[in-house]
Protein backbone atom coordinates (compact mmCIF):
# COMPACT_ATOMS: atom_id res chain seq x y z
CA UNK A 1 -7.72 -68.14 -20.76
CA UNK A 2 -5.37 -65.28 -21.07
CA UNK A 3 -6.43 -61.82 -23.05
CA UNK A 4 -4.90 -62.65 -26.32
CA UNK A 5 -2.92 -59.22 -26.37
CA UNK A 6 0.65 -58.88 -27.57
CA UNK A 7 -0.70 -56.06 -30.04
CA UNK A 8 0.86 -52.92 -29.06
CA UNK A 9 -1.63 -51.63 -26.78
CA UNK A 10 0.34 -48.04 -26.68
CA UNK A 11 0.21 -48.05 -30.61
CA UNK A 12 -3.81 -48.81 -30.24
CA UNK A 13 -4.31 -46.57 -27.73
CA UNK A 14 -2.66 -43.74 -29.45
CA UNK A 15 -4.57 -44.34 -32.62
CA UNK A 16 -7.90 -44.76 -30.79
CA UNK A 17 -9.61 -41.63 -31.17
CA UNK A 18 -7.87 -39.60 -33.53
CA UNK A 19 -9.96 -38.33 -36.34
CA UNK A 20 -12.45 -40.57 -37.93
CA UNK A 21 -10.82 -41.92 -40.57
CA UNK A 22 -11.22 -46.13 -42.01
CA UNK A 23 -8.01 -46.66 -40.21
CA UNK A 24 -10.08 -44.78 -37.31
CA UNK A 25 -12.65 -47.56 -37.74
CA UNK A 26 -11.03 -50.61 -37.85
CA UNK A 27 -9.40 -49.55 -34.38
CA UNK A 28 -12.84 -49.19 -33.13
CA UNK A 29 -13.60 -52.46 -34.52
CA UNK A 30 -10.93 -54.06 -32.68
CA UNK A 31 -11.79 -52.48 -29.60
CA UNK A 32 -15.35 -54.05 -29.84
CA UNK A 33 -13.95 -57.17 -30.74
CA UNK A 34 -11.88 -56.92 -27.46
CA UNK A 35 -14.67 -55.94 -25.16
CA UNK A 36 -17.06 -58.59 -26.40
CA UNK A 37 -13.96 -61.11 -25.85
CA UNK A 38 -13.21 -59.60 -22.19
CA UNK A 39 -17.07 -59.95 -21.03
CA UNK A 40 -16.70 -63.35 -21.82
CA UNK A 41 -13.50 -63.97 -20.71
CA UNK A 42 -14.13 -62.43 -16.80
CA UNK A 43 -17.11 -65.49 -16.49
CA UNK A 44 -16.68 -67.84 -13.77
CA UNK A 45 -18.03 -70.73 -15.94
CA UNK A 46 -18.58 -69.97 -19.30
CA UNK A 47 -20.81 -72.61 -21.19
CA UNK A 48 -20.06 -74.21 -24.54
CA UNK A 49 -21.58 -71.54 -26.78
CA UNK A 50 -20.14 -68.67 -24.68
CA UNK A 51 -17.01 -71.01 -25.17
CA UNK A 52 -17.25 -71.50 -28.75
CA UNK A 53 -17.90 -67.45 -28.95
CA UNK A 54 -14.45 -66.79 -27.21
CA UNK A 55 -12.25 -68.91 -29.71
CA UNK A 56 -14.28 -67.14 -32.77
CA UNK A 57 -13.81 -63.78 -31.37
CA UNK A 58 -9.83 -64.74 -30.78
CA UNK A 59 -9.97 -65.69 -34.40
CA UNK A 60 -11.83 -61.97 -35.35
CA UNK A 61 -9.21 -60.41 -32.81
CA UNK A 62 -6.61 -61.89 -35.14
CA UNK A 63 -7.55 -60.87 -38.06
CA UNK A 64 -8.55 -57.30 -37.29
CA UNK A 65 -5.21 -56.74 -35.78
CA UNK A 66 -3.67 -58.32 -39.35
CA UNK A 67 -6.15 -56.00 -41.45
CA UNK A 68 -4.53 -52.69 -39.45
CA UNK A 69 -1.19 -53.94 -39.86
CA UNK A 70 -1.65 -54.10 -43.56
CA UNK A 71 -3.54 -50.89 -43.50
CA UNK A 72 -0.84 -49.14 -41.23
CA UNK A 73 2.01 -50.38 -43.89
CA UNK A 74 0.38 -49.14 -47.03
């Protein structure tokens, strides 16, 4: 599976780290979300559950990046 990533990775990594505000946060979030997703993602031969783990975090990935594009716009 490819990394799921046609979020502005510039745009992330120039927020990352500045301050600590909620926006602050929810970038850190993501950034979790992304590492648990690429220690799965780098296994030879993932099981079912680690499997079924990937496609939630995708889903979490998704939705993050949606909840700092609303937060960005407001």
């Amino acid at each position: 599976m490819c990394h799921p990533d046609n979020f502005s990775q510039s745009a992330f990594d120039a927020r990352y780290g500045v301050g600590n505000t909620a926006l602050d946060d929810e970038y850190d979030y993501l950034r979790g979300l992304q590492d648990a997703y690429d220690a799965i993602d780098v296994l030879e031969d993932p099981n079912e559950g680690q499997l079924s783990e990937l496609l939630a975090l995708e889903d979490q990935i998704a939705d993050q990046r949606v909840t700092i594009s609303m937060m960005e716009d407001a």
